[in-house]
C-alpha atoms as a PDB file:
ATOM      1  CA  UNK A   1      75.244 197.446 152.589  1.00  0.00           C
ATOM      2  CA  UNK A   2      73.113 196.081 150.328  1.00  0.00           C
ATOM      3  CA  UNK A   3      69.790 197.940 151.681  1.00  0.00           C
ATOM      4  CA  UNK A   4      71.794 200.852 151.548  1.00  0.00           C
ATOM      5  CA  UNK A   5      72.341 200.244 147.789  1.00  0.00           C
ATOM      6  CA  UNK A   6      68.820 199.926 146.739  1.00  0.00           C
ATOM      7  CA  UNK A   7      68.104 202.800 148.928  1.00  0.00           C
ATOM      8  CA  UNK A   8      70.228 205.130 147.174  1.00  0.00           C
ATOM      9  CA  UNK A   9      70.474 203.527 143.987  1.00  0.00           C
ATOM     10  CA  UNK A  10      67.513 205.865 142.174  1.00  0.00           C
ATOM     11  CA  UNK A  11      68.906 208.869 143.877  1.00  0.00           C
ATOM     12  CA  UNK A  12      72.333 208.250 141.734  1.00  0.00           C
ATOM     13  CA  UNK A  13      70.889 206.838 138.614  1.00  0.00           C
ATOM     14  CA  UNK A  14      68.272 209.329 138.086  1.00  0.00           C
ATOM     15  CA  UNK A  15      70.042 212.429 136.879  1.00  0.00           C
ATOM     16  CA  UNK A  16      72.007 210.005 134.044  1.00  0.00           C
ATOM     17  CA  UNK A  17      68.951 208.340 132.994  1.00  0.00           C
ATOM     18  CA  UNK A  18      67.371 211.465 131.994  1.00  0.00           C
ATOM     19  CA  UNK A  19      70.328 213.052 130.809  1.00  0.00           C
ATOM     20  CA  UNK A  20      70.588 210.057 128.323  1.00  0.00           C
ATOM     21  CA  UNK A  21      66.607 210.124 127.940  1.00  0.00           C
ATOM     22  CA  UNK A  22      66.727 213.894 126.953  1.00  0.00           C
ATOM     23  CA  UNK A  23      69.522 213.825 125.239  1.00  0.00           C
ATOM     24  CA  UNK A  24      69.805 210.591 123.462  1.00  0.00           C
ATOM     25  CA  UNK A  25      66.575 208.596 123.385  1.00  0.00           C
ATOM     26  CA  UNK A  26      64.419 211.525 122.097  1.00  0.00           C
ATOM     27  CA  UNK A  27      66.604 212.758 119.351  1.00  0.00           C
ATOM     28  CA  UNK A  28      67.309 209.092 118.331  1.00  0.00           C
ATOM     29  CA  UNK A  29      63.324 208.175 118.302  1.00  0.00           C
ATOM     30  CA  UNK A  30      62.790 212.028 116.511  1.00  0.00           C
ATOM     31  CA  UNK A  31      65.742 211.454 114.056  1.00  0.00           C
ATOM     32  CA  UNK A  32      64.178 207.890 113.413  1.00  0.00           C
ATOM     33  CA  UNK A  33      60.404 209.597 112.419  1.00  0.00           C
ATOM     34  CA  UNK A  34      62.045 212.041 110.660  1.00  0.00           C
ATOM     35  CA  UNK A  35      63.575 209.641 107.967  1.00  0.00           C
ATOM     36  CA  UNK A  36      60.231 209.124 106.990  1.00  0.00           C
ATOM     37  CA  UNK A  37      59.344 212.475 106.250  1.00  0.00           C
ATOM     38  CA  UNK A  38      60.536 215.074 103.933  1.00  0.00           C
ATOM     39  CA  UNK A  39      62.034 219.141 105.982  1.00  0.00           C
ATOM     40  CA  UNK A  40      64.634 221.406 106.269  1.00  0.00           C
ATOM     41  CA  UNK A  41      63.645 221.967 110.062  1.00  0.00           C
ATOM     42  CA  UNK A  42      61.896 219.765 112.528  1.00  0.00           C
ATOM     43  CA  UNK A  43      58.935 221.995 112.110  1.00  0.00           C
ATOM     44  CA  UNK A  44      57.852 221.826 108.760  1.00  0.00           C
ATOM     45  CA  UNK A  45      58.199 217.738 108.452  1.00  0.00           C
ATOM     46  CA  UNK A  46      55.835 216.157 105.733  1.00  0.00           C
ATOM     47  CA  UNK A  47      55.544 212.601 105.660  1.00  0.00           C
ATOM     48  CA  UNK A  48      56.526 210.601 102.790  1.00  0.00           C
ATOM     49  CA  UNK A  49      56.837 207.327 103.998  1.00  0.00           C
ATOM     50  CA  UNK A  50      59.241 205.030 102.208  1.00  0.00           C
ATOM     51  CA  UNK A  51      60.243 207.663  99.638  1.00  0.00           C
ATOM     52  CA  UNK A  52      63.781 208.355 101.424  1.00  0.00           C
ATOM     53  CA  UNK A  53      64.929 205.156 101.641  1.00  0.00           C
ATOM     54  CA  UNK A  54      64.271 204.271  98.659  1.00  0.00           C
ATOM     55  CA  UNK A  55      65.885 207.569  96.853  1.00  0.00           C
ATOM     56  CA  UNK A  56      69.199 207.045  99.129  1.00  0.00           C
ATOM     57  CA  UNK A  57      69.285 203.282  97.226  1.00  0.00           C
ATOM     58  CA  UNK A  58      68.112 204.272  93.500  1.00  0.00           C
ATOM     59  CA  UNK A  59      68.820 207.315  93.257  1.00  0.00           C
ATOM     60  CA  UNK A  60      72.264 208.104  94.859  1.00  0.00           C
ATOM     61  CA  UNK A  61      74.464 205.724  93.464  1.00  0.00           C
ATOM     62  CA  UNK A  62      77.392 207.290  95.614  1.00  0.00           C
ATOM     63  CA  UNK A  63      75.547 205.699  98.376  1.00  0.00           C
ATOM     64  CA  UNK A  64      75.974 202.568  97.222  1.00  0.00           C
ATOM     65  CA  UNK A  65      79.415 203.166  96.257  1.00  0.00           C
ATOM     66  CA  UNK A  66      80.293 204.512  99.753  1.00  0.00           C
ATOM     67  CA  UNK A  67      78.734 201.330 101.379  1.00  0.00           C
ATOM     68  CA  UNK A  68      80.775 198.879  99.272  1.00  0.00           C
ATOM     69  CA  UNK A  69      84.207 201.289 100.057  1.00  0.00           C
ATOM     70  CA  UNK A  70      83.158 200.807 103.661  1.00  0.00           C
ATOM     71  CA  UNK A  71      82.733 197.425 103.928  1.00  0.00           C
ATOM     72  CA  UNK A  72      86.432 196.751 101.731  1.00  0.00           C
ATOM     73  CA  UNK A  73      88.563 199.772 103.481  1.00  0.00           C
ATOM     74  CA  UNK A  74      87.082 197.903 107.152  1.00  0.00           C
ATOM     75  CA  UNK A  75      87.775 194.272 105.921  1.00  0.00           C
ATOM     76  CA  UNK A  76      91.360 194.830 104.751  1.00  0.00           C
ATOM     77  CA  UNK A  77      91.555 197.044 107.746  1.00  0.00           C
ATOM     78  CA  UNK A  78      90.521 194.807 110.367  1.00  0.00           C
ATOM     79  CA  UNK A  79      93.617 192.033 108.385  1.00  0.00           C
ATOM     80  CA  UNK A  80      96.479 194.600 108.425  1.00  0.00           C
ATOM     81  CA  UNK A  81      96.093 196.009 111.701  1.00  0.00           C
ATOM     82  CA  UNK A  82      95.128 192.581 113.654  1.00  0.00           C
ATOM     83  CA  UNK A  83      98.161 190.609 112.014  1.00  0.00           C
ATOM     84  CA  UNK A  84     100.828 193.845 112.241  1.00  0.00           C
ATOM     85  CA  UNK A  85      99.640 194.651 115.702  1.00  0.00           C
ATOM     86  CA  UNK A  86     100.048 190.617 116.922  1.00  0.00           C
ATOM     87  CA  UNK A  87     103.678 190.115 115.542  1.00  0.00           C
ATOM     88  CA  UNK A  88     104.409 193.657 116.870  1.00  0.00           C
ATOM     89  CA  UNK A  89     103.180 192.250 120.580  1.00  0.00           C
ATOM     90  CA  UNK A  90     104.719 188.892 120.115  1.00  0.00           C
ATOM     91  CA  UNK A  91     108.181 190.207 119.368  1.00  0.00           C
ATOM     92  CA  UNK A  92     107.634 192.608 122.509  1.00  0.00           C
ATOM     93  CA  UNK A  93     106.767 190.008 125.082  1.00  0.00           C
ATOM     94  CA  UNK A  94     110.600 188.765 124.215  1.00  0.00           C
ATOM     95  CA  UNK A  95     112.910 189.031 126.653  1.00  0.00           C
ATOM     96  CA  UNK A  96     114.664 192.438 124.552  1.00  0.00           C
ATOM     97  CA  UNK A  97     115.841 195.355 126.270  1.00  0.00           C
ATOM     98  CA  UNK A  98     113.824 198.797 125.238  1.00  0.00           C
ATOM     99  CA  UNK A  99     110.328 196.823 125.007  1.00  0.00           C
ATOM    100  CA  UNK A 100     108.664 199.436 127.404  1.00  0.00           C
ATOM    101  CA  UNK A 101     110.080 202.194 125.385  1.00  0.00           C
ATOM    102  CA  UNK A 102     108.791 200.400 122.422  1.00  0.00           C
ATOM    103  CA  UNK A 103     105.891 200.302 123.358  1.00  0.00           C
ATOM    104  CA  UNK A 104     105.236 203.389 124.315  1.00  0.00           C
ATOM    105  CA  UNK A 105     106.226 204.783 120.870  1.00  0.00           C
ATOM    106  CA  UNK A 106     103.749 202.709 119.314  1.00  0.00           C
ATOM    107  CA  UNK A 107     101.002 203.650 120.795  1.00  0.00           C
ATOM    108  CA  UNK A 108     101.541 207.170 120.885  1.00  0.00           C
ATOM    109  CA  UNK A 109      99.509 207.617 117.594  1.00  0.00           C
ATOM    110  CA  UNK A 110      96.392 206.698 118.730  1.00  0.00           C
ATOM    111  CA  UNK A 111      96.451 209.673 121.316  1.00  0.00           C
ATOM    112  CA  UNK A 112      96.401 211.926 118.408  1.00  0.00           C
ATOM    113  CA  UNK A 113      93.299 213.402 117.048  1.00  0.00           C
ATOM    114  CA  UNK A 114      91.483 211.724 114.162  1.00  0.00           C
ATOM    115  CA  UNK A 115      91.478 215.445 112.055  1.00  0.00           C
ATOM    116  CA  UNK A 116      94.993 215.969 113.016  1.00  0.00           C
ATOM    117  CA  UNK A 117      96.402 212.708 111.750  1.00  0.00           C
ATOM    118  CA  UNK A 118      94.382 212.881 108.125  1.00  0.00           C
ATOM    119  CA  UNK A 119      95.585 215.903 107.687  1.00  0.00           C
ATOM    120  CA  UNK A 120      99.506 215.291 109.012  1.00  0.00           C
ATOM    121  CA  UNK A 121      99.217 211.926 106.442  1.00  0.00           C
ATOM    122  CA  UNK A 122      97.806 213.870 103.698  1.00  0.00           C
ATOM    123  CA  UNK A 123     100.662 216.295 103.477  1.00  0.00           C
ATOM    124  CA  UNK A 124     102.937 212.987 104.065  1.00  0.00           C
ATOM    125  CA  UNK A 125     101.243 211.414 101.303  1.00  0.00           C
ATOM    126  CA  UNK A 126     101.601 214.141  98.524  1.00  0.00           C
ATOM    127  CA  UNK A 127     104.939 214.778  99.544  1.00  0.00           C
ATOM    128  CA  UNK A 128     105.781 211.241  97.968  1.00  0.00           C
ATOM    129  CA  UNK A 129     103.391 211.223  95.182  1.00  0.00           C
ATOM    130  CA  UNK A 130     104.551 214.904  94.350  1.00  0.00           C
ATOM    131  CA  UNK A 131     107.272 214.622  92.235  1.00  0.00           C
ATOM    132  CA  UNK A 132     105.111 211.673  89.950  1.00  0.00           C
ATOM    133  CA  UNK A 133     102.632 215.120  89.500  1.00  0.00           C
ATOM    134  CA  UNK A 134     100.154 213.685  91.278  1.00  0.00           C
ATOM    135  CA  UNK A 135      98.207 213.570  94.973  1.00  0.00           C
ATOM    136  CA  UNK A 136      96.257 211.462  96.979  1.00  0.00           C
ATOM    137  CA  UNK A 137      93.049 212.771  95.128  1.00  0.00           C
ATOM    138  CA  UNK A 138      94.604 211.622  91.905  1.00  0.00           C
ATOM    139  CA  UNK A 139      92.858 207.701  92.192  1.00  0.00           C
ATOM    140  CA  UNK A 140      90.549 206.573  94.625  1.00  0.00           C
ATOM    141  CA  UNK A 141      92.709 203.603  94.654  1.00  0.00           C
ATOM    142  CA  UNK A 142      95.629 206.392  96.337  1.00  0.00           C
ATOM    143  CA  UNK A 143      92.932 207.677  98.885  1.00  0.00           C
ATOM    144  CA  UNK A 144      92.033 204.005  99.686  1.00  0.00           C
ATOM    145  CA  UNK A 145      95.655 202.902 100.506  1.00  0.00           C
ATOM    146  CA  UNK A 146      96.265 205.944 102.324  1.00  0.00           C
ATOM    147  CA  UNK A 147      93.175 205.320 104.711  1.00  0.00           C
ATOM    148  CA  UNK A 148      94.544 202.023 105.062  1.00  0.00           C
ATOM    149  CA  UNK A 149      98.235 202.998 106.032  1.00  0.00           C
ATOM    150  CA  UNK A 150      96.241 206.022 108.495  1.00  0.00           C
ATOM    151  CA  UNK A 151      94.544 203.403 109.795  1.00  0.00           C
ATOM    152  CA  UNK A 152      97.348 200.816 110.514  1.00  0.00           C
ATOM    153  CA  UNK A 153      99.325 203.968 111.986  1.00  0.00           C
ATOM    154  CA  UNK A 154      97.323 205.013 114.193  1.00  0.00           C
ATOM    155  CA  UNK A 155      95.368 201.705 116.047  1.00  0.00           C
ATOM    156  CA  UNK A 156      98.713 198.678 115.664  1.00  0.00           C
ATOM    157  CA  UNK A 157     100.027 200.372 118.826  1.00  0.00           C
ATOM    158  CA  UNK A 158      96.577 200.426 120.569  1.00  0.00           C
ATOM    159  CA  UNK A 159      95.802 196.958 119.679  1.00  0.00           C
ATOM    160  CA  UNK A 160      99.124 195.656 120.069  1.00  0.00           C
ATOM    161  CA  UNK A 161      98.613 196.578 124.116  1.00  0.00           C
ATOM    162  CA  UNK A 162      95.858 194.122 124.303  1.00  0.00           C
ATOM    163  CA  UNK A 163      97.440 191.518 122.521  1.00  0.00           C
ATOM    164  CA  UNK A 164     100.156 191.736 125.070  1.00  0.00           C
ATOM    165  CA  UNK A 165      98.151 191.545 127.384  1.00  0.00           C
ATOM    166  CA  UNK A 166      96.710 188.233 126.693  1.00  0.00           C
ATOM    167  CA  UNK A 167      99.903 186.935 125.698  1.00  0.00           C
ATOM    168  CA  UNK A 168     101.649 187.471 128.964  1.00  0.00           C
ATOM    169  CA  UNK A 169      98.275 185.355 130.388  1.00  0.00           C
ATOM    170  CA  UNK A 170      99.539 182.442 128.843  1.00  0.00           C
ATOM    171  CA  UNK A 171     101.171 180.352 131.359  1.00  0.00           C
ATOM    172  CA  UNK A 172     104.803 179.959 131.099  1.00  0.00           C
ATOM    173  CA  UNK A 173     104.582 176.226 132.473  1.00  0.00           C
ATOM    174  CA  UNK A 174     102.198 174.866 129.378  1.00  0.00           C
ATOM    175  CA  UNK A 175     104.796 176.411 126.488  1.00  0.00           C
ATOM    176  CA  UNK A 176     107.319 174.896 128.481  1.00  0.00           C
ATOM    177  CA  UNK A 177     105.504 171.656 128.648  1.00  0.00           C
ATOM    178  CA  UNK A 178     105.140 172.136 124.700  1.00  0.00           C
ATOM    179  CA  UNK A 179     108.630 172.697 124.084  1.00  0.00           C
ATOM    180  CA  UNK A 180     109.697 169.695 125.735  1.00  0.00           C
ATOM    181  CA  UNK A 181     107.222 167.881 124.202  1.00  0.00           C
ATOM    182  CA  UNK A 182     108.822 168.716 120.931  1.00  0.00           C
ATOM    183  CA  UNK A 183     106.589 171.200 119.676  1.00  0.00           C
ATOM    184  CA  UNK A 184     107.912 173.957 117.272  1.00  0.00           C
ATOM    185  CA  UNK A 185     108.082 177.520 117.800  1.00  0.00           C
ATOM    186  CA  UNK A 186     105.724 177.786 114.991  1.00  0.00           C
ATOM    187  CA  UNK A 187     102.963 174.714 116.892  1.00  0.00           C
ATOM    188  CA  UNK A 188     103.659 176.340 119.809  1.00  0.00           C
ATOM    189  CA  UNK A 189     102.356 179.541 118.401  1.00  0.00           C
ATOM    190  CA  UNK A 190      99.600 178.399 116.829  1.00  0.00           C
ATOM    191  CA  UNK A 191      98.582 175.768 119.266  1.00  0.00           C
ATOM    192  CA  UNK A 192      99.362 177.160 121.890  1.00  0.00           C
ATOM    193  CA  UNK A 193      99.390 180.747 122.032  1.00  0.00           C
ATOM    194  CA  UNK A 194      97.013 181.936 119.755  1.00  0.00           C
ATOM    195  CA  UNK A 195      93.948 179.498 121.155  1.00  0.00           C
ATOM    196  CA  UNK A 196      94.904 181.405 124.704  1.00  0.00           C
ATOM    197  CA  UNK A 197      94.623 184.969 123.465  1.00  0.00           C
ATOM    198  CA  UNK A 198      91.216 184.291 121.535  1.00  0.00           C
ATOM    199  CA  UNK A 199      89.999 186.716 123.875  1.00  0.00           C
ATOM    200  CA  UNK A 200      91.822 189.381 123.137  1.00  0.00           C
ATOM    201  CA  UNK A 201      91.888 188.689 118.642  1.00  0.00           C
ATOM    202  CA  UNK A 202      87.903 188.870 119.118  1.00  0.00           C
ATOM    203  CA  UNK A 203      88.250 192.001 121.468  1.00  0.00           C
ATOM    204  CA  UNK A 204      90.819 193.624 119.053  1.00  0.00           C
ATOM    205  CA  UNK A 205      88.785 192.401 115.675  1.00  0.00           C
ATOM    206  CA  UNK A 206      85.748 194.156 117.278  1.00  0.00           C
ATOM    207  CA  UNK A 207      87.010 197.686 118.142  1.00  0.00           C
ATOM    208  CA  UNK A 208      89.253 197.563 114.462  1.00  0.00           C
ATOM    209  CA  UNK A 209      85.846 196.917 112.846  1.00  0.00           C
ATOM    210  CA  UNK A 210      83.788 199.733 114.708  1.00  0.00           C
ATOM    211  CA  UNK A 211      86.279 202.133 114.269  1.00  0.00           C
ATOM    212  CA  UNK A 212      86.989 201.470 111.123  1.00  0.00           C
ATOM    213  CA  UNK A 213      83.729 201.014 109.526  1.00  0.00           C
ATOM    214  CA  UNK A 214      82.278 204.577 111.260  1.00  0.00           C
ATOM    215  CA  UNK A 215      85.234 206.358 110.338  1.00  0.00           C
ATOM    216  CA  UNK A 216      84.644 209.887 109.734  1.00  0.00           C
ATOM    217  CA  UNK A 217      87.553 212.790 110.526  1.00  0.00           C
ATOM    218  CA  UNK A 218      89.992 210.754 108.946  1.00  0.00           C
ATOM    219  CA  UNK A 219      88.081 210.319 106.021  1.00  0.00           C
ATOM    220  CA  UNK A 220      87.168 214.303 105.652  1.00  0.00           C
ATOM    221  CA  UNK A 221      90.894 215.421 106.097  1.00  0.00           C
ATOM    222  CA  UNK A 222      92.672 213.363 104.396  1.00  0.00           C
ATOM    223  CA  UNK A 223      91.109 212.563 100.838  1.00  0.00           C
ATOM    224  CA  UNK A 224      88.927 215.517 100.535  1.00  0.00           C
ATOM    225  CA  UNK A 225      88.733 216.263  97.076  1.00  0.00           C
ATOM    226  CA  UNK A 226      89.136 212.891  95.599  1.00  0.00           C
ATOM    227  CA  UNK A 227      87.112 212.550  91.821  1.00  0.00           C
ATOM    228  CA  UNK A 228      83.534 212.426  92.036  1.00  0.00           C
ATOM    229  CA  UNK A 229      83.478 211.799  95.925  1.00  0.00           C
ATOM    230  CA  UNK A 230      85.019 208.127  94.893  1.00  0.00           C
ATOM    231  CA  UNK A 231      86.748 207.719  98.160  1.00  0.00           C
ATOM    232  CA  UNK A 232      83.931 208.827 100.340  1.00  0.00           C
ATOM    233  CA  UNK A 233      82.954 206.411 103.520  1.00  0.00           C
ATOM    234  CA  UNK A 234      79.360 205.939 104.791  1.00  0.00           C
ATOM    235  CA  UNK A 235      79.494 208.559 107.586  1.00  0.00           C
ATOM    236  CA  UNK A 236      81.306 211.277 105.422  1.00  0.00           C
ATOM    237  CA  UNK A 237      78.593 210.492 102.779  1.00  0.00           C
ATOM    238  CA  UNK A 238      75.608 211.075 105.349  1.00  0.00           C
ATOM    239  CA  UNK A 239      77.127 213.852 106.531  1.00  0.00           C
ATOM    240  CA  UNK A 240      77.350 215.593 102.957  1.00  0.00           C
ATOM    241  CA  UNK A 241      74.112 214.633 102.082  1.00  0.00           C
ATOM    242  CA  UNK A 242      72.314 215.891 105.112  1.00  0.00           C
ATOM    243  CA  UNK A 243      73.911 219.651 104.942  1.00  0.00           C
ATOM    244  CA  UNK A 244      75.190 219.580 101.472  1.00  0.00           C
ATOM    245  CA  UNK A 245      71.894 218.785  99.574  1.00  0.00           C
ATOM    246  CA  UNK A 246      69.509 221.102  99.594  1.00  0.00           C
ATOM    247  CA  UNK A 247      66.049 219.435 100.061  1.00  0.00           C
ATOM    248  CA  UNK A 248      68.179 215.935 101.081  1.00  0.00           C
ATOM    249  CA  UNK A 249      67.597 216.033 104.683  1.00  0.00           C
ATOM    250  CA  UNK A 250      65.275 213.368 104.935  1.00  0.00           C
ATOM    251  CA  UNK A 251      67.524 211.060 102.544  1.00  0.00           C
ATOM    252  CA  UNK A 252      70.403 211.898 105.058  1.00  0.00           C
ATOM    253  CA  UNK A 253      68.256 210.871 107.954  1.00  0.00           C
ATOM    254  CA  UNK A 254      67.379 207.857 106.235  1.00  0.00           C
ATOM    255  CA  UNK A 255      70.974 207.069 105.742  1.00  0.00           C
ATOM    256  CA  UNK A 256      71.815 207.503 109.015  1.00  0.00           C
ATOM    257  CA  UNK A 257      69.227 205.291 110.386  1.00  0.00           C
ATOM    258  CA  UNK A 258      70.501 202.207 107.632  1.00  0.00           C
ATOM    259  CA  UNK A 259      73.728 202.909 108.908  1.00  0.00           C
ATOM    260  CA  UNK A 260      72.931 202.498 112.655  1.00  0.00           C
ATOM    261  CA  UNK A 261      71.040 199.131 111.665  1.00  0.00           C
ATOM    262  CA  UNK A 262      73.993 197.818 110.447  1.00  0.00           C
ATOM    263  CA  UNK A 263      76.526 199.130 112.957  1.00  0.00           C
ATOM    264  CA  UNK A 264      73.919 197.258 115.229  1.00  0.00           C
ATOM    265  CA  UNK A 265      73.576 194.221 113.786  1.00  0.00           C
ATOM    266  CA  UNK A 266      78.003 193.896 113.407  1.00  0.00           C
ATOM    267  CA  UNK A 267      77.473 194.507 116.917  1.00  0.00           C
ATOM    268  CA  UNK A 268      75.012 191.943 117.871  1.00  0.00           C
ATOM    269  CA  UNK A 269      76.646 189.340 115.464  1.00  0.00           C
ATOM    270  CA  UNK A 270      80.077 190.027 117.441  1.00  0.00           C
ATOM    271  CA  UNK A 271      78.844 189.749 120.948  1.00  0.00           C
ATOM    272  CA  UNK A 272      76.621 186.869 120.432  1.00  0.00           C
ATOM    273  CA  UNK A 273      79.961 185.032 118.460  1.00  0.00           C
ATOM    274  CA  UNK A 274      82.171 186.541 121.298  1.00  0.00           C
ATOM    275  CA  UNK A 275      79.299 184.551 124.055  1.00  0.00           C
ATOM    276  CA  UNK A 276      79.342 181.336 121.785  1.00  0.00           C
ATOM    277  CA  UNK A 277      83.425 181.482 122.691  1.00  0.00           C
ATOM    278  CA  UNK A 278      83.168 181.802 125.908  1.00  0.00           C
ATOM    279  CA  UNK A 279      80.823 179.343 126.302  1.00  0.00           C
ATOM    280  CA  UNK A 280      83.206 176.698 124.393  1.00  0.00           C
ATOM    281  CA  UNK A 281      86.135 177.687 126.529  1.00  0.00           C
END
């Protein structure tokens, strides 16, 4: 059997590996030479060495502004949605009747489209805010609380799966043991429990900070329009820069390459604290 795997093993790998070469690797390595260069098309690239990067961080202050939004909009994220999502699983791994329909309803947001849900929230939104004569576009502080509630809306029900997951892992025999040991429900919980399903917070904190932090759709439908772009996340402001500047594309590319460093070092940093737990454990 395993003769016959090594045998066939370039025969089924090959067509993927250069369907990811061709269609990844290359545009990646391209799009990384470009950002040192100044075009409109790939043919007519001049280089200009540093001169993008350094234009996207002096002079585009909404750059700046957009990383900072980022990095707040993901950290309150990744709180809300961990902590609504975990008391959502604990109360349904109860014994309660309806928990499978419950959970089903939950989750049912995240199988809607990213587009569809900014813009079903953003009529949502200035529904309520209408009758104060005012929208979502009003303060960024409206658009920010609105990504947030989007946010919470759409991946508690998705996280809250995984979370019950790892709770019903916990044996039944050592919170017993607890409980007749005295423990609360409250050491029990945080003794108990919540040391079992570190699996599944670090799991849960890592896919609530990618998707958070490279949020895009959302972004676009539902605060579009918001006072001198102040609501504007990193991949909506790359985006805008790249085809809504004229002579920007290289500052664009640049962007896009800072923002793939940093998606890669969250990344790294997560995995490598995700092996250091497993390692303890």
């Amino acid at each position: 059997m395993k003769k016959s795997i090594h045998a066939y093993f370039p025969i089924f790998v090959l067509p993927t590996l250069l369907a990811f070469t061709f269609f990844f690797i290359i545009p990646f390595l391209m799009g990384i030479g470009l950002s040192f260069t100044k075009f409109t098309t790939v043919t007519n690239a001049k280089w200009v060495g540093l001169d993008n990067y350094i234009k996207a961080f002096t002079f585009d202050n909404e750059f700046t502004h957009a990383l900072i939004f980022t990095s707040v909009f993901t950290l309150v994220s990744i709180i809300t949605v961990n902590v609504f999502s975990f008391l959502l699983a604990l109360a349904l791994t109860k014994e309660l009747k309806g928990t499978g329909v419950f959970r089903s309803i939950f989750f049912l947001p995240n199988l809607i489209g990213g587009i569809v849900l900014g813009y079903i929230w953003n009529l949502l939104i200035n529904g309520v805010l209408a009758p104060f004569g005012v929208d979502i576009s009003y303060k960024m502080e409206y658009g920010f609380w609105g990504l947030v509630i989007l946010t919470n809306w759409q991946l508690i029900g998705y996280m809250m799966v995984i979370y019950i997951a790892g709770l019903q892992n916990v044996p039944g025999d050592l919170i017993e043991a607890a409980a007749i040991d005295g423990a609360s429900p409250l050491t029990i919980l945080f003794k108990v429990k919540i040391p079992m399903v570190m699996p599944s917070i670090t799991i849960c904190m890592f896919l609530t900070l990618t998707n958070t932090f490279k949020m895009f759709d959302q972004n676009l439908a539902l605060t579009a329009g918001a006072p001198e772009n102040s609501t504007e996340m990193l991949a909506l402001n790359i985006y805008n820069t790249f085809y809504g500047r004229i002579g920007w594309q290289g500052v664009g590319q640049a962007k896009a390459v800072v923002f793939f460093l940093i998606v890669a070092v969250i990344a790294f940093l997560q995995l490598k604290l995700t092996g250091s737990k497993e390692v303890e454990q």
